[in-house]
PDB file of N, CA and C in Angstrom:
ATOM      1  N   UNK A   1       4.886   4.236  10.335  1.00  0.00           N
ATOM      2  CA  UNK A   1       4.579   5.609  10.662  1.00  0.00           C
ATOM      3  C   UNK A   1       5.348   6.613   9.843  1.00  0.00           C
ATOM      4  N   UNK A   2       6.569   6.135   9.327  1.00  0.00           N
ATOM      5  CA  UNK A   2       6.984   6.871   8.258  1.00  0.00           C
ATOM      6  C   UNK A   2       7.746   6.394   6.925  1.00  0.00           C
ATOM      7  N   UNK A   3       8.101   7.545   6.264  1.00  0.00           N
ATOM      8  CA  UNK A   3       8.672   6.723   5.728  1.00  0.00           C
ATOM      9  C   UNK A   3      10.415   5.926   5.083  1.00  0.00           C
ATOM     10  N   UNK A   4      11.260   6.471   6.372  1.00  0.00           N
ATOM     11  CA  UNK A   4      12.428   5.695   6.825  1.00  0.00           C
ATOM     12  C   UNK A   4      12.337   4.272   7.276  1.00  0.00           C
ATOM     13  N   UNK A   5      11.153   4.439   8.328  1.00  0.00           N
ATOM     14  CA  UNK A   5      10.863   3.234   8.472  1.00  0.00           C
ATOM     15  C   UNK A   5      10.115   2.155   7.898  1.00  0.00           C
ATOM     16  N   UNK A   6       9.326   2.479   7.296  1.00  0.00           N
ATOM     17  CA  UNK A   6       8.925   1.625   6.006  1.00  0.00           C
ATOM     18  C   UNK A   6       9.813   0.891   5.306  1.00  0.00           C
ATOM     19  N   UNK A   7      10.314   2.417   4.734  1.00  0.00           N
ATOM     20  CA  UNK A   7      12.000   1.631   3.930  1.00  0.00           C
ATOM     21  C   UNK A   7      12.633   0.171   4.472  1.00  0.00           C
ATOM     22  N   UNK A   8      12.757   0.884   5.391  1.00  0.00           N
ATOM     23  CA  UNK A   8      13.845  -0.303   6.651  1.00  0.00           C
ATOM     24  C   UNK A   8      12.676  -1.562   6.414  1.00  0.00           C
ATOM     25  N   UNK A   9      11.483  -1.455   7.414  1.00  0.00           N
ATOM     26  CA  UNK A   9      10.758  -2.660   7.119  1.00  0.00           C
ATOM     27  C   UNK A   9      10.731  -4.010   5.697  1.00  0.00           C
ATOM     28  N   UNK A  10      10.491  -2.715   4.922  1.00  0.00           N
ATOM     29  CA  UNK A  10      10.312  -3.975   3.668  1.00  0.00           C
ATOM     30  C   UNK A  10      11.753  -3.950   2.714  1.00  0.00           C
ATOM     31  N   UNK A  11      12.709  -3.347   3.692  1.00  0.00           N
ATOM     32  CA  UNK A  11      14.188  -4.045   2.988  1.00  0.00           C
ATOM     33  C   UNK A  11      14.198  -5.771   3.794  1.00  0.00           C
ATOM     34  N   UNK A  12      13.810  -5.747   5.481  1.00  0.00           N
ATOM     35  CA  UNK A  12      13.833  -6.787   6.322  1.00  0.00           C
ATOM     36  C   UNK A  12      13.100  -8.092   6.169  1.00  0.00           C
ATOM     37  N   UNK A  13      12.087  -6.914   5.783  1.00  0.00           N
ATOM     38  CA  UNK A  13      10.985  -8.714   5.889  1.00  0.00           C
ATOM     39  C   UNK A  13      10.059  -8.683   4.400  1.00  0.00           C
ATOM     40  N   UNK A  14       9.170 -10.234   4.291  1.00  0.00           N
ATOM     41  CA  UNK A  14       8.501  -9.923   3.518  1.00  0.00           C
ATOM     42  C   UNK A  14       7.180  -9.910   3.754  1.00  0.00           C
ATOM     43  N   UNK A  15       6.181  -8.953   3.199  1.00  0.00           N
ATOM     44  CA  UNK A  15       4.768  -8.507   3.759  1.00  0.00           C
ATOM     45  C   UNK A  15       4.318  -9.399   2.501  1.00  0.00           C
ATOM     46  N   UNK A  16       2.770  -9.905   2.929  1.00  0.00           N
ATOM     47  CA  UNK A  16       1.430 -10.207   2.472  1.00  0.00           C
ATOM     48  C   UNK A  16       0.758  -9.609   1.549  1.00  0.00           C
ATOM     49  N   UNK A  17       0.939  -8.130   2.470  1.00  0.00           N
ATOM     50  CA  UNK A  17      -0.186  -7.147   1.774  1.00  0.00           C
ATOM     51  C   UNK A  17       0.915  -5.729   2.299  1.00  0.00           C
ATOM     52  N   UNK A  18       1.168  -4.836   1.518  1.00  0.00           N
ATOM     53  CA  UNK A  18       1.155  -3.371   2.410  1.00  0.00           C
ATOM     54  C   UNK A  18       0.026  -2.478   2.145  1.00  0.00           C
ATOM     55  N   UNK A  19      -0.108  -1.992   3.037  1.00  0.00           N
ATOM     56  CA  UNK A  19      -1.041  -0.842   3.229  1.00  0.00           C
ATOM     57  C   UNK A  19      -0.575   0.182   3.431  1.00  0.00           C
ATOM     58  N   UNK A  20      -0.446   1.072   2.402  1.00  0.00           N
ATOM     59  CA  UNK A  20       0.174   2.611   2.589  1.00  0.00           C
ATOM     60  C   UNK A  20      -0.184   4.074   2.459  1.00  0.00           C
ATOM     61  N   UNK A  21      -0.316   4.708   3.475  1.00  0.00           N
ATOM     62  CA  UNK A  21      -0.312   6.002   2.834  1.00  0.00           C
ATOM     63  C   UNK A  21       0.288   6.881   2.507  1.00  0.00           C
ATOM     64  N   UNK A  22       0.400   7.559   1.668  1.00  0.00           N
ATOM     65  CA  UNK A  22       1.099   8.098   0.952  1.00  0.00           C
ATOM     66  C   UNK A  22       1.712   9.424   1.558  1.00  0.00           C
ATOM     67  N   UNK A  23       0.777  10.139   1.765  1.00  0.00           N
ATOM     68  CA  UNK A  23       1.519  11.068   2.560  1.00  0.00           C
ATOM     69  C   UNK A  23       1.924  11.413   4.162  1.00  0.00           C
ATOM     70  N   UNK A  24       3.397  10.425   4.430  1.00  0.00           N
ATOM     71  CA  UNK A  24       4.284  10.610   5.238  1.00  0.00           C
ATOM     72  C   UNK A  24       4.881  11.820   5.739  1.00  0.00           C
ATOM     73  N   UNK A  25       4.982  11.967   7.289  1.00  0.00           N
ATOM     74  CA  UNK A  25       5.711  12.798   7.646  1.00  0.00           C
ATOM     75  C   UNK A  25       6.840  13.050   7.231  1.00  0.00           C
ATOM     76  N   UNK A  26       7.361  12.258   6.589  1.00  0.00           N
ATOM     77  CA  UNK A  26       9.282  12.863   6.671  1.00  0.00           C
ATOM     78  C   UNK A  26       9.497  11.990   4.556  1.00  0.00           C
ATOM     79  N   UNK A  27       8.192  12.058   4.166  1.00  0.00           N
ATOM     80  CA  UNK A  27       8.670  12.188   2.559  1.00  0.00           C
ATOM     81  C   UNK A  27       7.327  11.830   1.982  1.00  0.00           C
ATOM     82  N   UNK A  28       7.346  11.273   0.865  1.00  0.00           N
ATOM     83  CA  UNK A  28       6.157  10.654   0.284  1.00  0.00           C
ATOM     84  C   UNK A  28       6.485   8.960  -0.494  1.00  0.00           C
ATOM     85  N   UNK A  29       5.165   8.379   0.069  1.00  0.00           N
ATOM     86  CA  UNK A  29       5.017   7.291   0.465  1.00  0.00           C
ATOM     87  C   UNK A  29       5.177   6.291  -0.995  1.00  0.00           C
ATOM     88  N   UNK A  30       4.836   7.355  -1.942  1.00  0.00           N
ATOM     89  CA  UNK A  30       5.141   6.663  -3.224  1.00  0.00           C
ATOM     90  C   UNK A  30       6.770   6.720  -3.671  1.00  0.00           C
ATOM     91  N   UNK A  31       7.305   6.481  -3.241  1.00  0.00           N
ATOM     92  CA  UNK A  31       8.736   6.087  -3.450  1.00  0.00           C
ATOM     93  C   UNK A  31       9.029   4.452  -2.978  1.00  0.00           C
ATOM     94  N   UNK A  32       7.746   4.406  -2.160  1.00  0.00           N
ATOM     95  CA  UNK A  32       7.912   3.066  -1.586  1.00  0.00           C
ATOM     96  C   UNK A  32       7.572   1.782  -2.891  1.00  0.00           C
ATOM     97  N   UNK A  33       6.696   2.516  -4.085  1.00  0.00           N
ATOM     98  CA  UNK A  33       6.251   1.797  -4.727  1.00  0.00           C
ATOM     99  C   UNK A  33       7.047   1.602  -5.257  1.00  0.00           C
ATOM    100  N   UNK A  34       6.916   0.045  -6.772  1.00  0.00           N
ATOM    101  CA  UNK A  34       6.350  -1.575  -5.767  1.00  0.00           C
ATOM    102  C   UNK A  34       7.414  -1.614  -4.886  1.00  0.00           C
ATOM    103  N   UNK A  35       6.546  -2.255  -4.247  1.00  0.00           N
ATOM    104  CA  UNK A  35       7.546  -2.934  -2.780  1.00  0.00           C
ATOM    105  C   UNK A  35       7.967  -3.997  -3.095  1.00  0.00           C
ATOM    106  N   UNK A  36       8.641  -4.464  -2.688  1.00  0.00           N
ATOM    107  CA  UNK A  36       9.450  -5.618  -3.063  1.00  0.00           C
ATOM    108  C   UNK A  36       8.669  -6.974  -3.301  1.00  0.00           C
ATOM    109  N   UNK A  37       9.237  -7.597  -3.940  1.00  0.00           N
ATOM    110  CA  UNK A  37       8.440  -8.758  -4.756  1.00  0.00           C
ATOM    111  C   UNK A  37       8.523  -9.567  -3.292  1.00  0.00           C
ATOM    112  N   UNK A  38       7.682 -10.646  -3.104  1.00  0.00           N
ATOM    113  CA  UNK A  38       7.513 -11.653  -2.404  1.00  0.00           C
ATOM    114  C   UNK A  38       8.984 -12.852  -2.939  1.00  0.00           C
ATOM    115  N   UNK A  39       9.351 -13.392  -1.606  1.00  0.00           N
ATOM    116  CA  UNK A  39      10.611 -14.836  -1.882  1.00  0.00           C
ATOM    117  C   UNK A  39      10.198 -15.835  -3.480  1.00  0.00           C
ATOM    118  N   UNK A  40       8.616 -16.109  -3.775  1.00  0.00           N
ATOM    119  CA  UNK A  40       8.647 -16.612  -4.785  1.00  0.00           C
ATOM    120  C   UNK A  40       8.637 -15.711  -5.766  1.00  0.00           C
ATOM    121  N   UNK A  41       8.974 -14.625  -5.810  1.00  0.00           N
ATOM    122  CA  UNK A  41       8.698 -13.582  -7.251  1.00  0.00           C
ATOM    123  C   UNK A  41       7.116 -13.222  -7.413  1.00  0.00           C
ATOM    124  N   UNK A  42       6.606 -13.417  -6.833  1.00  0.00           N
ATOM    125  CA  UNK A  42       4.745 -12.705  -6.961  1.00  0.00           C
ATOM    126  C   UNK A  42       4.979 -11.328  -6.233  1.00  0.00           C
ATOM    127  N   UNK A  43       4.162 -10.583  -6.816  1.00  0.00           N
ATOM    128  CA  UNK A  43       4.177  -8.961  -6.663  1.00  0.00           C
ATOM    129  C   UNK A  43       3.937  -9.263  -5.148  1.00  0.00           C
ATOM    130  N   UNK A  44       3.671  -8.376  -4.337  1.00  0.00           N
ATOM    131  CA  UNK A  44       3.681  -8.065  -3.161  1.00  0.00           C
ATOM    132  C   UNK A  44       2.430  -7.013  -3.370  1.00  0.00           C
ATOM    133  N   UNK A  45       0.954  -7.056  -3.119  1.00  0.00           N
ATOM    134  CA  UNK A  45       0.212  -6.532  -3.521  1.00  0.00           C
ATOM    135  C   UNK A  45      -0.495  -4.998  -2.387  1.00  0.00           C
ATOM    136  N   UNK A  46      -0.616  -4.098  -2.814  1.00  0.00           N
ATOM    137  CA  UNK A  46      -0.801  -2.669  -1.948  1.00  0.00           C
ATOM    138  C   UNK A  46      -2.100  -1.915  -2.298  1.00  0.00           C
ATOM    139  N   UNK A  47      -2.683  -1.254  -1.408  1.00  0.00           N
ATOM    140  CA  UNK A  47      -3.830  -1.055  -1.082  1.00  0.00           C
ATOM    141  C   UNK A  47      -3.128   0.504  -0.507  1.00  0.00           C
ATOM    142  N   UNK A  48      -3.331   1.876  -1.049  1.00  0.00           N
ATOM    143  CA  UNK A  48      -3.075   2.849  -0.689  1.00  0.00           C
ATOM    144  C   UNK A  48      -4.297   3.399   0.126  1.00  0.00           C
ATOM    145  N   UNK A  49      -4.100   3.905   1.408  1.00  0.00           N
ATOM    146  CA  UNK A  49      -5.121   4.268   1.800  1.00  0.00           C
ATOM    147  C   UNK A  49      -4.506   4.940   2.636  1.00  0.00           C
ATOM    148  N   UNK A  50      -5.538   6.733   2.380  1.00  0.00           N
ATOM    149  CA  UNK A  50      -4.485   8.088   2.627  1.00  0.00           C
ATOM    150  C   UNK A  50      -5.786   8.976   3.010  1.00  0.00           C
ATOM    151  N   UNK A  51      -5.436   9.890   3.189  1.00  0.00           N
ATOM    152  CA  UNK A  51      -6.322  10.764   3.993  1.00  0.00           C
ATOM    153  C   UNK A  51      -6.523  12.370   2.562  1.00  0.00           C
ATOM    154  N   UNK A  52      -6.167  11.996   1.578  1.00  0.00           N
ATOM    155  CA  UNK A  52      -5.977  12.643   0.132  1.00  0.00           C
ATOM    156  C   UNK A  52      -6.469  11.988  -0.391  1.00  0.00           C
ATOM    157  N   UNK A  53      -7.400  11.818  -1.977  1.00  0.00           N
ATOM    158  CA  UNK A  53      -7.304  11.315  -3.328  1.00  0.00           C
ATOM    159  C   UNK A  53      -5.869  11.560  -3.498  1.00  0.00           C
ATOM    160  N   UNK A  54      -5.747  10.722  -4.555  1.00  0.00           N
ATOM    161  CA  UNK A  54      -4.613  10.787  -5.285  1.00  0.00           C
ATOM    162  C   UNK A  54      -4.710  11.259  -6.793  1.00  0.00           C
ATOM    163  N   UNK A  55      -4.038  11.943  -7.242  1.00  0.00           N
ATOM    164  CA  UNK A  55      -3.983  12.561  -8.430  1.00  0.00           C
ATOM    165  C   UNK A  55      -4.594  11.498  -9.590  1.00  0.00           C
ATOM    166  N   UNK A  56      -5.016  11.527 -10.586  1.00  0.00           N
ATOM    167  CA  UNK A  56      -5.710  10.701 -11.508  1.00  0.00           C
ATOM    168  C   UNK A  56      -4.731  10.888 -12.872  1.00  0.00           C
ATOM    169  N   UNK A  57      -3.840  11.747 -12.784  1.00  0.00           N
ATOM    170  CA  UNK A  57      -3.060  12.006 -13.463  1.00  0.00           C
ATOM    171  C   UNK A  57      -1.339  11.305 -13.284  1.00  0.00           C
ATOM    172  N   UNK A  58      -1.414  10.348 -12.214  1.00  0.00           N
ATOM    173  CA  UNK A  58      -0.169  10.184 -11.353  1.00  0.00           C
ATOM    174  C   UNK A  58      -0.727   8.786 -11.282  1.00  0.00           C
ATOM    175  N   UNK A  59      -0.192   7.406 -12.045  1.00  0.00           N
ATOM    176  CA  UNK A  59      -1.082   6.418 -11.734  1.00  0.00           C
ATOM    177  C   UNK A  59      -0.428   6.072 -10.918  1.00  0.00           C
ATOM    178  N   UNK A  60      -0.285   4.733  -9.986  1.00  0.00           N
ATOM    179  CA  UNK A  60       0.380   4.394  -8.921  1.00  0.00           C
ATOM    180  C   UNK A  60       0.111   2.886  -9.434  1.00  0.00           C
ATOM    181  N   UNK A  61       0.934   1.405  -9.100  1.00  0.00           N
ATOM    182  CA  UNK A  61       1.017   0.470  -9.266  1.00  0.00           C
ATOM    183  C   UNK A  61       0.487   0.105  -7.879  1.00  0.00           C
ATOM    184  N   UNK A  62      -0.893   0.285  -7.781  1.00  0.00           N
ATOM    185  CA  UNK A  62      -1.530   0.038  -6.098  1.00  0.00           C
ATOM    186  C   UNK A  62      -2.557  -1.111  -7.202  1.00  0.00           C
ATOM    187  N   UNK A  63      -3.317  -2.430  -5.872  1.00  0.00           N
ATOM    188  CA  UNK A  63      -4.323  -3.088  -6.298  1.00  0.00           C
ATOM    189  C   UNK A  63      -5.574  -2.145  -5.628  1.00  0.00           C
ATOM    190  N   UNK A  64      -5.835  -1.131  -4.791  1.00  0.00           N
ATOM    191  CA  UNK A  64      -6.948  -0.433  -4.765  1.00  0.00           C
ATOM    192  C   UNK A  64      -6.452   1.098  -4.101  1.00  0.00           C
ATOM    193  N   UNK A  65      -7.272   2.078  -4.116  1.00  0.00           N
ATOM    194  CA  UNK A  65      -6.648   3.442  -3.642  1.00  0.00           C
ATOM    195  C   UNK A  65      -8.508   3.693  -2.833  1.00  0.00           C
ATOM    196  N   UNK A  66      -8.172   4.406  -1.452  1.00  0.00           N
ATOM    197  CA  UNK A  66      -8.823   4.126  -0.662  1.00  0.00           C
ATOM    198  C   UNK A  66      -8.623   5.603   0.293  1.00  0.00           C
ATOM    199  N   UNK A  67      -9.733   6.485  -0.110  1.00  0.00           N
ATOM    200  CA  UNK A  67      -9.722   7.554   1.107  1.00  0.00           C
ATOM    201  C   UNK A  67     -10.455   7.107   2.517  1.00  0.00           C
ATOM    202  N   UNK A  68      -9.305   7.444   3.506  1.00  0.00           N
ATOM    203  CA  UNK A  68      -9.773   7.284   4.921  1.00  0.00           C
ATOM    204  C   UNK A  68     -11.182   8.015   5.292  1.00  0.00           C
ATOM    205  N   UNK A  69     -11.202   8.896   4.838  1.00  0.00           N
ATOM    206  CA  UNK A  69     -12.440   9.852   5.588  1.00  0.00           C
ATOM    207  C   UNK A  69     -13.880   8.460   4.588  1.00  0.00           C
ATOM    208  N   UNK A  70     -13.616   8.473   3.571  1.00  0.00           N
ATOM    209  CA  UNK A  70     -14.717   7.593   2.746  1.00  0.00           C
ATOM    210  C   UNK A  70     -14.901   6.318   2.908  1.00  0.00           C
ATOM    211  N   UNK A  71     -13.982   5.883   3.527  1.00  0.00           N
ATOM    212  CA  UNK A  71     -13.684   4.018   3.338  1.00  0.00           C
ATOM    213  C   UNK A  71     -14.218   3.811   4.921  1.00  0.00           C
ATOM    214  N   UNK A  72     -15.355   3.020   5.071  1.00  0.00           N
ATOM    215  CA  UNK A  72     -15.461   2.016   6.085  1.00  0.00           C
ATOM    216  C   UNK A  72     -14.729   1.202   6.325  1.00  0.00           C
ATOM    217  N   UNK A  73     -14.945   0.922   7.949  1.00  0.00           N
ATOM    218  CA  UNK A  73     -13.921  -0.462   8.106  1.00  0.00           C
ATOM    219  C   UNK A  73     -14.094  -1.784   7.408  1.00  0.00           C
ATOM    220  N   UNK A  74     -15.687  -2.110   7.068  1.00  0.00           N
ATOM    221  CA  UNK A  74     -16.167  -3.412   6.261  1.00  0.00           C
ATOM    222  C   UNK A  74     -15.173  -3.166   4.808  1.00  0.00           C
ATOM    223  N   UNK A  75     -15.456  -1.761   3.971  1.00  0.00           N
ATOM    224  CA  UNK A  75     -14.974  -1.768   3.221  1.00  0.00           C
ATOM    225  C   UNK A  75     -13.494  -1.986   2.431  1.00  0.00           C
ATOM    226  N   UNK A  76     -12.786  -1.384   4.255  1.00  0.00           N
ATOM    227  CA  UNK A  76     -11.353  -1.945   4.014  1.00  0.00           C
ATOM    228  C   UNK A  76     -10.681  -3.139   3.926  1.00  0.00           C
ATOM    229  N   UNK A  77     -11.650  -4.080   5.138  1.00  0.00           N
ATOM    230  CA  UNK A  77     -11.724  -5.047   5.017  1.00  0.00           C
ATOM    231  C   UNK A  77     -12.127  -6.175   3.528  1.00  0.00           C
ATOM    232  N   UNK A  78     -12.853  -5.563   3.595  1.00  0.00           N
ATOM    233  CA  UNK A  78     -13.147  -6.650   2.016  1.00  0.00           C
ATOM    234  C   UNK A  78     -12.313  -6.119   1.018  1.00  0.00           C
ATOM    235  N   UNK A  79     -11.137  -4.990   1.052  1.00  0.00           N
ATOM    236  CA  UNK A  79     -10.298  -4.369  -0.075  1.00  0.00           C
ATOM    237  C   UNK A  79      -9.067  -5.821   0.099  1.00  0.00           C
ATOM    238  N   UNK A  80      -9.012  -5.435   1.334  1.00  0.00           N
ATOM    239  CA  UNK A  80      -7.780  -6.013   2.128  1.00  0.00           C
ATOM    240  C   UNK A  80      -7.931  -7.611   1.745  1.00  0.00           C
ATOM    241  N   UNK A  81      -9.447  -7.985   1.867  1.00  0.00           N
ATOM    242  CA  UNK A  81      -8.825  -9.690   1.881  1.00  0.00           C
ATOM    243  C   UNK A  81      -9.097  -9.952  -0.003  1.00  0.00           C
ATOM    244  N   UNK A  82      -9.347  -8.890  -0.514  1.00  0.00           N
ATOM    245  CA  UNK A  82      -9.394  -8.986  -1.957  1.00  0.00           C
ATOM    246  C   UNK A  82      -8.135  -9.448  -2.220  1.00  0.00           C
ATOM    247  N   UNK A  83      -7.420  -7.840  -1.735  1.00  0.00           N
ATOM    248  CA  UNK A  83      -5.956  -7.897  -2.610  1.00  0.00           C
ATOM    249  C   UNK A  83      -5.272  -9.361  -2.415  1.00  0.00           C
ATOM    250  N   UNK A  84      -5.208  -9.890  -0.893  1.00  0.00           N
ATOM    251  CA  UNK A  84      -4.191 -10.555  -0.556  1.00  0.00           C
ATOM    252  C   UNK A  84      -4.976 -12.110  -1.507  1.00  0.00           C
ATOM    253  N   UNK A  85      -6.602 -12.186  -1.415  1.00  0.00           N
ATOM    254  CA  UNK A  85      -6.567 -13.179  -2.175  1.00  0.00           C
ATOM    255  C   UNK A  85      -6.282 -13.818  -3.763  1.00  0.00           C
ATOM    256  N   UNK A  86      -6.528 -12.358  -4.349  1.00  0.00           N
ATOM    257  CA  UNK A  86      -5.664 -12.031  -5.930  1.00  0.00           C
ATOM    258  C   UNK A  86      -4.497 -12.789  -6.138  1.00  0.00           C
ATOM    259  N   UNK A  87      -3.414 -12.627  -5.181  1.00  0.00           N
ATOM    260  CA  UNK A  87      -2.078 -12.880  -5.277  1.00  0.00           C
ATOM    261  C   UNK A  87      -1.921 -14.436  -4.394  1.00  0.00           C
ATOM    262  N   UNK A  88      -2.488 -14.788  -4.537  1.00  0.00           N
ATOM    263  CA  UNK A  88      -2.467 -16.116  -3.426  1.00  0.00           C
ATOM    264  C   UNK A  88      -2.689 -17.325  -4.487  1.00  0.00           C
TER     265      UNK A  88
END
């Protein structure tokens, strides 16, 4: 829900997939980028999905960028089991 806690999260554990959006209450969400590599060294793969485009001028090290108001749930879904199957 933000992004202190994010921080905290993926100092703790290691994620699959993150899913982020970028613009956080209490900063911006791209500071989070990359997130920390996975225990074997494989990227840790992210799927930004925000309630904004994102600048086209500002690239981001995301595997897809995804407006909420535009993105179906099928669609997130099939983003989601993309990314995580890429890296697998």
């Amino acid at each position: 829900r933000t992004l202190s806690e994010a921080k905290r999260l993926l100092a703790q554990e290691e994620f699959d997939l993150v899913v982020l959006d970028i613009f956080l209450p209490d900063g911006d969400g791209e500071d989070l980028l990359p997130p920390p590599a996975r225990k074997d060294g494989s990227p840790t793969p992210v799927i930004v999905f925000s309630v904004k485009g994102i600048s086209k001028h500002k690239p981001l090290n995301a595997n897809a960028v995804l407006v909420k108001s535009r993105t179906s749930n099928e669609v997130l879904l099939e983003t989601i089991k993309t990314a995580i199957n890429a890296n697998t």
